[in-house]
C-alpha atoms as a PDB file:
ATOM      1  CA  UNK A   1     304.999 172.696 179.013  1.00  0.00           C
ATOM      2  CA  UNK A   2     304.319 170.750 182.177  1.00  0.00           C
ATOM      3  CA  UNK A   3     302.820 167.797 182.195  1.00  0.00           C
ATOM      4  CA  UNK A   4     299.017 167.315 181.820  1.00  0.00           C
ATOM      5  CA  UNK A   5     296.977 166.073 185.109  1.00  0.00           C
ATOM      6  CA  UNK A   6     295.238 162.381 183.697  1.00  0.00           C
ATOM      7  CA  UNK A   7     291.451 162.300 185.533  1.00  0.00           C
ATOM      8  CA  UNK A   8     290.388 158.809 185.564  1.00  0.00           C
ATOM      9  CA  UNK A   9     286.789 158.786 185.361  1.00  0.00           C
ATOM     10  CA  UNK A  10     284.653 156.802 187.956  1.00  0.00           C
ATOM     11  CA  UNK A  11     281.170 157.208 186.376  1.00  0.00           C
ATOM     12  CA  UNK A  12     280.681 154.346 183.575  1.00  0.00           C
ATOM     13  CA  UNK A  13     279.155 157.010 181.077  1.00  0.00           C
ATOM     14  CA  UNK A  14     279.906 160.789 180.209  1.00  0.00           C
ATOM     15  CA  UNK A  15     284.079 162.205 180.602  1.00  0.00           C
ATOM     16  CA  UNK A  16     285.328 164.193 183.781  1.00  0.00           C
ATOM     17  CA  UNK A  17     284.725 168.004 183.089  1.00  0.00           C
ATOM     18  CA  UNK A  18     286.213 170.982 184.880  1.00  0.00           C
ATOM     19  CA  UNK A  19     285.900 174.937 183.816  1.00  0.00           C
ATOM     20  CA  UNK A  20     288.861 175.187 182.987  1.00  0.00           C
ATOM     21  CA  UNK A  21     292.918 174.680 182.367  1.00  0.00           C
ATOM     22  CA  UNK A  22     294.293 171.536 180.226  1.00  0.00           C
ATOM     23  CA  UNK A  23     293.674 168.048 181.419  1.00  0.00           C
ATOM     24  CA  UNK A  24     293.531 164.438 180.247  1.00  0.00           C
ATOM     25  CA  UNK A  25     290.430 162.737 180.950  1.00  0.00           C
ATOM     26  CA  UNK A  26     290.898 158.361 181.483  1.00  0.00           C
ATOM     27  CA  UNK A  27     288.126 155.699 181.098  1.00  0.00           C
ATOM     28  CA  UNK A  28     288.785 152.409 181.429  1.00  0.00           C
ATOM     29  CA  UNK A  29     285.519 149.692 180.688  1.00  0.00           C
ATOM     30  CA  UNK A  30     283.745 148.800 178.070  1.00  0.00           C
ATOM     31  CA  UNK A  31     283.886 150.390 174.458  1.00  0.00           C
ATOM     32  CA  UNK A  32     281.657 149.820 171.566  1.00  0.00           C
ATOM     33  CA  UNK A  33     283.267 150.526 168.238  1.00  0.00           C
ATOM     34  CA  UNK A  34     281.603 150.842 165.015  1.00  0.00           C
ATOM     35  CA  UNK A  35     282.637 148.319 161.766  1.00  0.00           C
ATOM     36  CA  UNK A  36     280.836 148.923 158.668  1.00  0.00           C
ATOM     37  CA  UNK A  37     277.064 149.137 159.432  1.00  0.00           C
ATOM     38  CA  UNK A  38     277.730 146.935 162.964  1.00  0.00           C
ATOM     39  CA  UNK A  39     278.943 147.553 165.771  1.00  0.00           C
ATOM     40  CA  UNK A  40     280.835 145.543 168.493  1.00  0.00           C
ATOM     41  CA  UNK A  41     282.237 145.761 171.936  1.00  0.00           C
ATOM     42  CA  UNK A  42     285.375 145.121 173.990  1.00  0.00           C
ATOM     43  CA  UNK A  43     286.969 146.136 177.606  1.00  0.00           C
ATOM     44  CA  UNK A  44     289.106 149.267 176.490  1.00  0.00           C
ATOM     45  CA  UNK A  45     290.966 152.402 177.746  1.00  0.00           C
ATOM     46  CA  UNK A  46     289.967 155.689 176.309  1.00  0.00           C
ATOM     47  CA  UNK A  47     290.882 159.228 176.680  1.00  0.00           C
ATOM     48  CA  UNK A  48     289.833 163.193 176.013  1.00  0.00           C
ATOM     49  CA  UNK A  49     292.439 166.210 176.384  1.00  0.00           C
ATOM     50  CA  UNK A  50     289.904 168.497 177.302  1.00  0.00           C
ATOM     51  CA  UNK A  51     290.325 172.225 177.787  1.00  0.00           C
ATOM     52  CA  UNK A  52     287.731 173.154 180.067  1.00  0.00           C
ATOM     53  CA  UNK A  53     284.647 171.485 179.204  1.00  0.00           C
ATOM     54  CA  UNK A  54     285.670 171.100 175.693  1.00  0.00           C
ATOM     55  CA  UNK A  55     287.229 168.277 174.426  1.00  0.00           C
ATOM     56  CA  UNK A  56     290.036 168.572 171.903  1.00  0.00           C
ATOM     57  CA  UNK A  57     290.906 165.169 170.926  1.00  0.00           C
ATOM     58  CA  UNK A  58     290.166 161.791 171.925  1.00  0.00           C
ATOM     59  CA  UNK A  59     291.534 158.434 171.820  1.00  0.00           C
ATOM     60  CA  UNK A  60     290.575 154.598 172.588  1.00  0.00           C
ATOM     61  CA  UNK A  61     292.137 151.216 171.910  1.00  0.00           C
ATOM     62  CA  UNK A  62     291.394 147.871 173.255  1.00  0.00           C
ATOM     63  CA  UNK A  63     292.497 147.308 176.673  1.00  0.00           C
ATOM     64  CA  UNK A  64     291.537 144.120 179.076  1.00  0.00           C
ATOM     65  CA  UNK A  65     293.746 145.043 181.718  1.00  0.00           C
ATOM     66  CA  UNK A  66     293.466 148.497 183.828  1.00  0.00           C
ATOM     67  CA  UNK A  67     296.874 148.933 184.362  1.00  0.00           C
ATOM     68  CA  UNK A  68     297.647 148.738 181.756  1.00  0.00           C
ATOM     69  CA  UNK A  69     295.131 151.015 180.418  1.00  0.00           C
ATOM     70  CA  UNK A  70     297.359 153.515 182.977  1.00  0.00           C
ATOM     71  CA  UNK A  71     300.513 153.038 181.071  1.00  0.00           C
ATOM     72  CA  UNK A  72     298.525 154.292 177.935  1.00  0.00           C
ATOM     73  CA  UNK A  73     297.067 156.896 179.491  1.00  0.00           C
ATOM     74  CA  UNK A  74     300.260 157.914 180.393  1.00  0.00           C
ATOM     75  CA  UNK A  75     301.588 157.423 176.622  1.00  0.00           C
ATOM     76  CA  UNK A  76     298.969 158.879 174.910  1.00  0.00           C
ATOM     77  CA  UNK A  77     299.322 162.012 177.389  1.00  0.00           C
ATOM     78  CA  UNK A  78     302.979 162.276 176.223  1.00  0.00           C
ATOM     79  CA  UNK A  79     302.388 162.451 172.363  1.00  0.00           C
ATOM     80  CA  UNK A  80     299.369 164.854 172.839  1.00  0.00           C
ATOM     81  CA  UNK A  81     301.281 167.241 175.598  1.00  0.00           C
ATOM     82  CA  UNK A  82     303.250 169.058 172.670  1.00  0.00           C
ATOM     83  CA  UNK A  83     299.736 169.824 170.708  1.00  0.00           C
ATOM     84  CA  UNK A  84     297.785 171.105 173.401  1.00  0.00           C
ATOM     85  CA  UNK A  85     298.068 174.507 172.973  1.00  0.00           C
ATOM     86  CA  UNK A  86     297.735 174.132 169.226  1.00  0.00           C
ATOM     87  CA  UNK A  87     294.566 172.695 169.415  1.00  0.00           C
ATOM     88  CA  UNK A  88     292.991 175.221 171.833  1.00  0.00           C
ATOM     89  CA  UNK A  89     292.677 177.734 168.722  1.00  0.00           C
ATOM     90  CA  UNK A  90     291.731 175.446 166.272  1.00  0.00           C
ATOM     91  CA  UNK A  91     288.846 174.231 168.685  1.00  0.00           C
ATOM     92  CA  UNK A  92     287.772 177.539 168.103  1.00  0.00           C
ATOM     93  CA  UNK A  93     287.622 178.077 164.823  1.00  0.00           C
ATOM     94  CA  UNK A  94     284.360 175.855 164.294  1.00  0.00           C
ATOM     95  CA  UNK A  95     281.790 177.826 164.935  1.00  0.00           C
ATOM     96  CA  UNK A  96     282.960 181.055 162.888  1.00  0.00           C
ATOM     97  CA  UNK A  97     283.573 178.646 159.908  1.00  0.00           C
ATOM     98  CA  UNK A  98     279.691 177.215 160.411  1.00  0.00           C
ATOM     99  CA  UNK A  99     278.475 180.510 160.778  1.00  0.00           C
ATOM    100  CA  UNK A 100     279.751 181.633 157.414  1.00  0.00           C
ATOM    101  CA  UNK A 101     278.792 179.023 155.691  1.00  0.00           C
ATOM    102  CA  UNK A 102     275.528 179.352 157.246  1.00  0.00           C
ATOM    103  CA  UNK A 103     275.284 183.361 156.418  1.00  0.00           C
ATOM    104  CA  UNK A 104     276.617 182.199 152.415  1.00  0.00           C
ATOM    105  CA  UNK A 105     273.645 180.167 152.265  1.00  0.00           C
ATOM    106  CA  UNK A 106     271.312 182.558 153.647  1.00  0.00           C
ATOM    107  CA  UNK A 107     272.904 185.221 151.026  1.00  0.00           C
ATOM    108  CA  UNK A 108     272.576 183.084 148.291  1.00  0.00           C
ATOM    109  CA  UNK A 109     269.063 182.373 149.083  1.00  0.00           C
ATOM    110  CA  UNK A 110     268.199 186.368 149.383  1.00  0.00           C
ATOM    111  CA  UNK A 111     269.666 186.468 145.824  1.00  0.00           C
ATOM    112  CA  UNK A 112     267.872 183.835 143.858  1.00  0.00           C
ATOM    113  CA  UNK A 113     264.724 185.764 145.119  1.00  0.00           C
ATOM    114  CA  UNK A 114     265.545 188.564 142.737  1.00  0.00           C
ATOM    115  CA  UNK A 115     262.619 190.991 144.102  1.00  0.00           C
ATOM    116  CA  UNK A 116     261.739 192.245 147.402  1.00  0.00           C
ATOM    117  CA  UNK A 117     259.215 190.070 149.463  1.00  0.00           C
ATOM    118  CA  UNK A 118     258.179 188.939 152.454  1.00  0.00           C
ATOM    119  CA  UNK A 119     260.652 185.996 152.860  1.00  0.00           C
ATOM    120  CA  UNK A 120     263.164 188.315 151.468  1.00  0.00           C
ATOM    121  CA  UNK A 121     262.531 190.411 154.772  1.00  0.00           C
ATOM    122  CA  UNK A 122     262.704 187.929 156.596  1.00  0.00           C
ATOM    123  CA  UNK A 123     266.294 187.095 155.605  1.00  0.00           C
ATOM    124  CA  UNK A 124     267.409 190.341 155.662  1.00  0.00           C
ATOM    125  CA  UNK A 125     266.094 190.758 158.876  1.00  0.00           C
ATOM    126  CA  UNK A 126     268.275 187.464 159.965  1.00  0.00           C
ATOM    127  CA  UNK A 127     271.410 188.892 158.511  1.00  0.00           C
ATOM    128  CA  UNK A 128     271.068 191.952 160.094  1.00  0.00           C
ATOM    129  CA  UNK A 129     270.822 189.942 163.606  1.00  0.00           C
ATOM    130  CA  UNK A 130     273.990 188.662 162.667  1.00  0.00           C
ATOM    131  CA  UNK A 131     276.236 192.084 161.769  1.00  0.00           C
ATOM    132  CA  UNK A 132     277.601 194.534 163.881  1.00  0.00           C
ATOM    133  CA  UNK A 133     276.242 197.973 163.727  1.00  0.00           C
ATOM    134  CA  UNK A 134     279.553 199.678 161.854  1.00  0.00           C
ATOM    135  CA  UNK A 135     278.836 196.531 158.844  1.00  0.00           C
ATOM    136  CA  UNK A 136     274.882 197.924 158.622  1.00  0.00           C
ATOM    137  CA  UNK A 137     275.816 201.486 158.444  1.00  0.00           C
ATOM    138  CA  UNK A 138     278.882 200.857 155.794  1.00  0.00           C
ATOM    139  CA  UNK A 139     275.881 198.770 153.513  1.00  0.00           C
ATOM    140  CA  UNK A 140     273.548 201.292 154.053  1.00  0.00           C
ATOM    141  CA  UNK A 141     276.077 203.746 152.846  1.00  0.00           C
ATOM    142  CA  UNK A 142     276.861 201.463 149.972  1.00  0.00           C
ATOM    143  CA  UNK A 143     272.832 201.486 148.518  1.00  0.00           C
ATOM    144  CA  UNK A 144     270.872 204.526 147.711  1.00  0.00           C
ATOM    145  CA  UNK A 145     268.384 205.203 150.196  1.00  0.00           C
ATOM    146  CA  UNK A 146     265.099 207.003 150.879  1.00  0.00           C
ATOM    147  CA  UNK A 147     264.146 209.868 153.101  1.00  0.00           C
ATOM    148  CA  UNK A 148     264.262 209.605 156.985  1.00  0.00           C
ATOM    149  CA  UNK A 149     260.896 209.606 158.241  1.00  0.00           C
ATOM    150  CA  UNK A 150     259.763 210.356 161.775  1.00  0.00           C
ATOM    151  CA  UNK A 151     263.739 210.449 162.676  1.00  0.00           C
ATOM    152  CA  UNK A 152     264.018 206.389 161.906  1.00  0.00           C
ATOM    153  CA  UNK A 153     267.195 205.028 160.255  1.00  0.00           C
ATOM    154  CA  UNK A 154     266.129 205.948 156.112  1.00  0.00           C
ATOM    155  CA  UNK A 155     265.443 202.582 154.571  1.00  0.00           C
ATOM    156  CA  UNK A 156     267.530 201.398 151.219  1.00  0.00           C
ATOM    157  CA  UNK A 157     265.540 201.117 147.926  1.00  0.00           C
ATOM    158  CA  UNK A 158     267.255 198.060 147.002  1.00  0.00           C
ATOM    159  CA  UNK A 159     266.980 195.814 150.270  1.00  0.00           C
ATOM    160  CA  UNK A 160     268.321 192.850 148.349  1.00  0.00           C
ATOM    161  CA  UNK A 161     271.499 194.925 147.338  1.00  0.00           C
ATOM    162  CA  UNK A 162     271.735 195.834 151.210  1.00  0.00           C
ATOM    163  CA  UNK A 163     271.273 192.012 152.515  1.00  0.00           C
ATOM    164  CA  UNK A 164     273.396 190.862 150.507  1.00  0.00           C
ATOM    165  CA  UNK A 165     276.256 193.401 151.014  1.00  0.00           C
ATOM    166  CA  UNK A 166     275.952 192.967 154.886  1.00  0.00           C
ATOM    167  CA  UNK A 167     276.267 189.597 154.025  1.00  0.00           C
ATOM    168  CA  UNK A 168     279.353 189.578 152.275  1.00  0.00           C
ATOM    169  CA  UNK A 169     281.026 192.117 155.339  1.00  0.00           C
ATOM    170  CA  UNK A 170     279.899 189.530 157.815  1.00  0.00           C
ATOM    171  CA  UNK A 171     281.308 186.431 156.016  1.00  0.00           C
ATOM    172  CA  UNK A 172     284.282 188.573 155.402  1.00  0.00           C
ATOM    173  CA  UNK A 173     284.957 188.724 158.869  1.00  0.00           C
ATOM    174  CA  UNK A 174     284.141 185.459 159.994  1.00  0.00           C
ATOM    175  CA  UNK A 175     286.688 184.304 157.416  1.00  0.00           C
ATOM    176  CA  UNK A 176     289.379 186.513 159.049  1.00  0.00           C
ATOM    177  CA  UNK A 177     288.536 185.396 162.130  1.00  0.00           C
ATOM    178  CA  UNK A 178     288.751 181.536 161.105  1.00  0.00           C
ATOM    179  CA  UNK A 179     292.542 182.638 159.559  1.00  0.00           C
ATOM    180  CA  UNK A 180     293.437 184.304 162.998  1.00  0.00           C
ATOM    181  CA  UNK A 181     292.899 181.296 164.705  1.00  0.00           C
ATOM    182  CA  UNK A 182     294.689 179.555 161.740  1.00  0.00           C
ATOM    183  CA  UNK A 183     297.840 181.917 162.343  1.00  0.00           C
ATOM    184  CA  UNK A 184     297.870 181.582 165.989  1.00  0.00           C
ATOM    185  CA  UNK A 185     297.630 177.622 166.123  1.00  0.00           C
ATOM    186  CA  UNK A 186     300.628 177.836 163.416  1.00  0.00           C
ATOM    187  CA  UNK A 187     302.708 180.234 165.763  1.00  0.00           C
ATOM    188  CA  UNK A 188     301.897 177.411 168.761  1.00  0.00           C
ATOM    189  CA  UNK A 189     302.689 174.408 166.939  1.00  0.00           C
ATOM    190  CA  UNK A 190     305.617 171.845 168.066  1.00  0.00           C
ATOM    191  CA  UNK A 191     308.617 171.016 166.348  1.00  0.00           C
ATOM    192  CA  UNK A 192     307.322 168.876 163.412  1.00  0.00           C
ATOM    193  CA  UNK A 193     310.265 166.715 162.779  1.00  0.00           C
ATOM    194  CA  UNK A 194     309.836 165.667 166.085  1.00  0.00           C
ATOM    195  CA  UNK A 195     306.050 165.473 167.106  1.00  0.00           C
ATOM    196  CA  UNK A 196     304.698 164.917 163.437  1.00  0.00           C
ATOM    197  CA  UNK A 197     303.931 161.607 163.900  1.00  0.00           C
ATOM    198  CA  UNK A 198     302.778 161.437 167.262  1.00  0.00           C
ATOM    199  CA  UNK A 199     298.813 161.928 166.475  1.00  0.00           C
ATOM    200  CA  UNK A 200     298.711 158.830 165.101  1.00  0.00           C
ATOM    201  CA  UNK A 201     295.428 157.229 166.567  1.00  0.00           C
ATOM    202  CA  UNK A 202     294.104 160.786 167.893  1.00  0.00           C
ATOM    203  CA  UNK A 203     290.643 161.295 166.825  1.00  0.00           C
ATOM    204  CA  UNK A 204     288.386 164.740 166.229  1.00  0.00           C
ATOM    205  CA  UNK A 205     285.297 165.015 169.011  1.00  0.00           C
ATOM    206  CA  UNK A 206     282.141 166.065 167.026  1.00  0.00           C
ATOM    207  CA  UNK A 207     280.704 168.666 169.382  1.00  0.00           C
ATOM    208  CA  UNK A 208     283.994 170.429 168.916  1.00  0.00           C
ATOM    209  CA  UNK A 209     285.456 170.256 165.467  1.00  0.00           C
ATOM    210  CA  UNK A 210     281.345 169.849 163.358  1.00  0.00           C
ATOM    211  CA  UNK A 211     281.538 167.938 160.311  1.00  0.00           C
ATOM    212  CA  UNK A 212     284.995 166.510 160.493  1.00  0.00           C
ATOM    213  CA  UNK A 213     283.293 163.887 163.084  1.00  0.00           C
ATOM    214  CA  UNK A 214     283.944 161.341 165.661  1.00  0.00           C
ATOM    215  CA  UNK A 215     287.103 159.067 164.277  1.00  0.00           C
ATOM    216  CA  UNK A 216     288.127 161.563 161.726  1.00  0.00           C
ATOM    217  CA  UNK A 217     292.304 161.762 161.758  1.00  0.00           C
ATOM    218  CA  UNK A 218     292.957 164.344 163.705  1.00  0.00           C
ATOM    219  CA  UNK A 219     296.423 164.638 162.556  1.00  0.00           C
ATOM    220  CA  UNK A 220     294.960 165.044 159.213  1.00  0.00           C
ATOM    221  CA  UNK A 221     292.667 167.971 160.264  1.00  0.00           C
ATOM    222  CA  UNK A 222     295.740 169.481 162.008  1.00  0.00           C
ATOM    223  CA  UNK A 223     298.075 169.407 159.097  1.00  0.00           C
ATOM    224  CA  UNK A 224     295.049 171.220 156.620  1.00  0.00           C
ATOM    225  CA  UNK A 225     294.772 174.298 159.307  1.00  0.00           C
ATOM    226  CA  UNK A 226     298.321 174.924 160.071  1.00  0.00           C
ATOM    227  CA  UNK A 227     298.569 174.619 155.758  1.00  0.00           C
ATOM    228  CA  UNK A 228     296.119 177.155 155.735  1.00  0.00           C
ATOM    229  CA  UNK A 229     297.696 179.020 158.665  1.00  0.00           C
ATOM    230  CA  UNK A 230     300.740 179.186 156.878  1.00  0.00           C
ATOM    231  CA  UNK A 231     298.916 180.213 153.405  1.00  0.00           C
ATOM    232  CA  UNK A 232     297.652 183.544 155.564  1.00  0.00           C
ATOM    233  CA  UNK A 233     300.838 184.055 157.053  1.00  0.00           C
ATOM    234  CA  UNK A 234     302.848 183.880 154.058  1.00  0.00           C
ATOM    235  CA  UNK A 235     300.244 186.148 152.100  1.00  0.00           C
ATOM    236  CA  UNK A 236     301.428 188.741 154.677  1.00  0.00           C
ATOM    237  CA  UNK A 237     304.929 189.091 153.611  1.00  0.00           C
ATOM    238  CA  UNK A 238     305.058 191.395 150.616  1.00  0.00           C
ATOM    239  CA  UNK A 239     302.551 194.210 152.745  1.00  0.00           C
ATOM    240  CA  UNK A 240     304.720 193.715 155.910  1.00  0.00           C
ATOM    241  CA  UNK A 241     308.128 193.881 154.319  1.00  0.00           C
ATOM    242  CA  UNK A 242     306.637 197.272 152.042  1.00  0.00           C
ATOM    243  CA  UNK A 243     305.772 198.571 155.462  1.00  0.00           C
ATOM    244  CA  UNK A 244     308.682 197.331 157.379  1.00  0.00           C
ATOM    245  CA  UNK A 245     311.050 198.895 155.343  1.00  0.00           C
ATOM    246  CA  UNK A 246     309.020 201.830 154.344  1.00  0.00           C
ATOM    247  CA  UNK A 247     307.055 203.043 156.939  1.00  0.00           C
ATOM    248  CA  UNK A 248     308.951 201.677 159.845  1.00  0.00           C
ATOM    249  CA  UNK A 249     312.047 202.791 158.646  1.00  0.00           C
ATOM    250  CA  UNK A 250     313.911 199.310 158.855  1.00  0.00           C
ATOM    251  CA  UNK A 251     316.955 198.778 157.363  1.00  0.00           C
ATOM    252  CA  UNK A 252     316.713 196.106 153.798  1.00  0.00           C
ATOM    253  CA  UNK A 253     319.921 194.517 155.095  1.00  0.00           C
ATOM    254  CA  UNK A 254     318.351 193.907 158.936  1.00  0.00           C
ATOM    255  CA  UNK A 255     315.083 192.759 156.681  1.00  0.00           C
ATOM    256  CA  UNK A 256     317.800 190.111 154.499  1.00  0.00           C
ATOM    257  CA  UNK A 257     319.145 189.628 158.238  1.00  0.00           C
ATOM    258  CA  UNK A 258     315.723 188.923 160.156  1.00  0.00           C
ATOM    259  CA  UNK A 259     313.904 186.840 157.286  1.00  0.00           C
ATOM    260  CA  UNK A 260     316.509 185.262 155.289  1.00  0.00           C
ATOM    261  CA  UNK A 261     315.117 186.703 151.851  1.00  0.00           C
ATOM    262  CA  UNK A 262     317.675 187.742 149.342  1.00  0.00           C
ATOM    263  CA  UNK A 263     318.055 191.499 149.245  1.00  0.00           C
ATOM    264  CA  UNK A 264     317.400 190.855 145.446  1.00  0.00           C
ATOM    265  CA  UNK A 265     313.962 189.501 146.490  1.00  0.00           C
ATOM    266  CA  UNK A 266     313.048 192.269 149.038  1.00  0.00           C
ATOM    267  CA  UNK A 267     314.601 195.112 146.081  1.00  0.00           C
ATOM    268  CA  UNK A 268     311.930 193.099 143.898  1.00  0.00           C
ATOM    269  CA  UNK A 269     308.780 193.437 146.868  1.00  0.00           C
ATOM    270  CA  UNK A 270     309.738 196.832 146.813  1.00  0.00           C
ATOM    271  CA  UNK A 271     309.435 198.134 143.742  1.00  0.00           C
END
């Protein structure tokens, strides 16, 4: 990967943004850090690796002197260069997370209600907002309904078993789409025996990443998604091997040859 442009900053507040493409944004002044339930202040050099307008990780440390603040910049832009493209997916998987979260509460909520009502509409009506036509037509199909009248869509009898089905589709999908981006940052990451340690110090930017927070490890947060990554990607083997071997007419001994598995193993997914 080439190396990352560093923008040094010249406004005292804010980071440099562009629209798009992977850059380093520098700052070099003063820094208040937070201790306990102070705060206090020092001259310091900080940076962003921003993708566009949205920051992916961010670091500071105490700094007097601005060139040397340049030699970190240049440091810190070396040990993030090799994560880059993992983080661009897992920047992304924030808001799909949030968003089922959000839609479980809502479900749970049209649940506890146990009878049709007028709040009960109006969380249906919210769900429904959220779903793509193809999930309301396979809930309708899921719930009795009544007639059609005056050509209109026929309403279900049960609008709480309806909500709350659409519900479930929709958080079904924002799950998958939170494990694509899992599976994708796993198939981007570096060489871990030789990067692993070099997020040391990196930090998570709230307006990107949600509850994990400013100052939350971001090598931490890093290591639980490419887990989980690797959790979806390994759940994948057994139906991909069946229909490797069996549908795409692969041979077991290229499978033993392309994955490493014993042929004893794949005879065992198999059968």
């Amino acid at each position: 990967m080439s190396a990352i442009e560093i923008v040094e900053m010249t406004e005292a507040d804010g980071m440099v943004q562009r629209d798009e493409g992977l850059y380093l944004s520098a700052r070099h002044g003063r820094i208040t850090w937070r201790e306990g339930a102070g705060t206090w202040q020092a001259t310091g050099a900080t940076v962003w690796l921003m993708d566009g307008r949205r920051p992916l990780a961010t670091h500071e440390i105490e700094s007097p002197n601005r060139m040397d603040s340049k030699a970190w910049w240049e440091e810190k832009r070396d040990q993030i260069t090799p994560w880059a493209r993992t983080l661009r997916p897992l920047a992304r998987l924030t808001d799909p997370r949030q968003a089922a979260e959000a839609m479980q509460r809502t479900k749970d909520s049209l649940q506890e209600l146990g009878a049709f009502s007028s709040l009960g509409e109006d969380l249906i009506n919210e769900i429904e907002a959220a779903a793509l036509p193809e999930e309301i037509d396979a809930a309708r199909a899921e719930v009795p309904t009544g007639p059609s009248v005056l050509g209109l869509p026929p309403v279900p009898q049960d609008p709480i078993a309806f909500g709350s089905g659409l519900a479930r589709r929709i958080i079904s999908r924002l799950t998958q789409t939170v494990a694509d981006y899992q599976r994708v940052a796993l198939t981007l990451a570096p060489d871990i025996e030789a990067h692993g340690a070099d997020l040391s110090g990196w930090g998570c930017p709230r307006q990107t990443y949600g509850w994990h927070g400013d100052g939350t490890s971001l090598a931490t947060v890093v290591a639980q998604e490419l887990l989980a990554g690797w959790a979806a990607v390994n759940s994948l083997r057994n139906p991909l091997l069946t229909w490797s071997v069996q549908s795409a007419k692969v041979s077991k001994a290229r499978a033993h040859e392309l994955t490493g598995l014993s042929r004893a193993t794949i005879d065992r997914v198999l059968a």
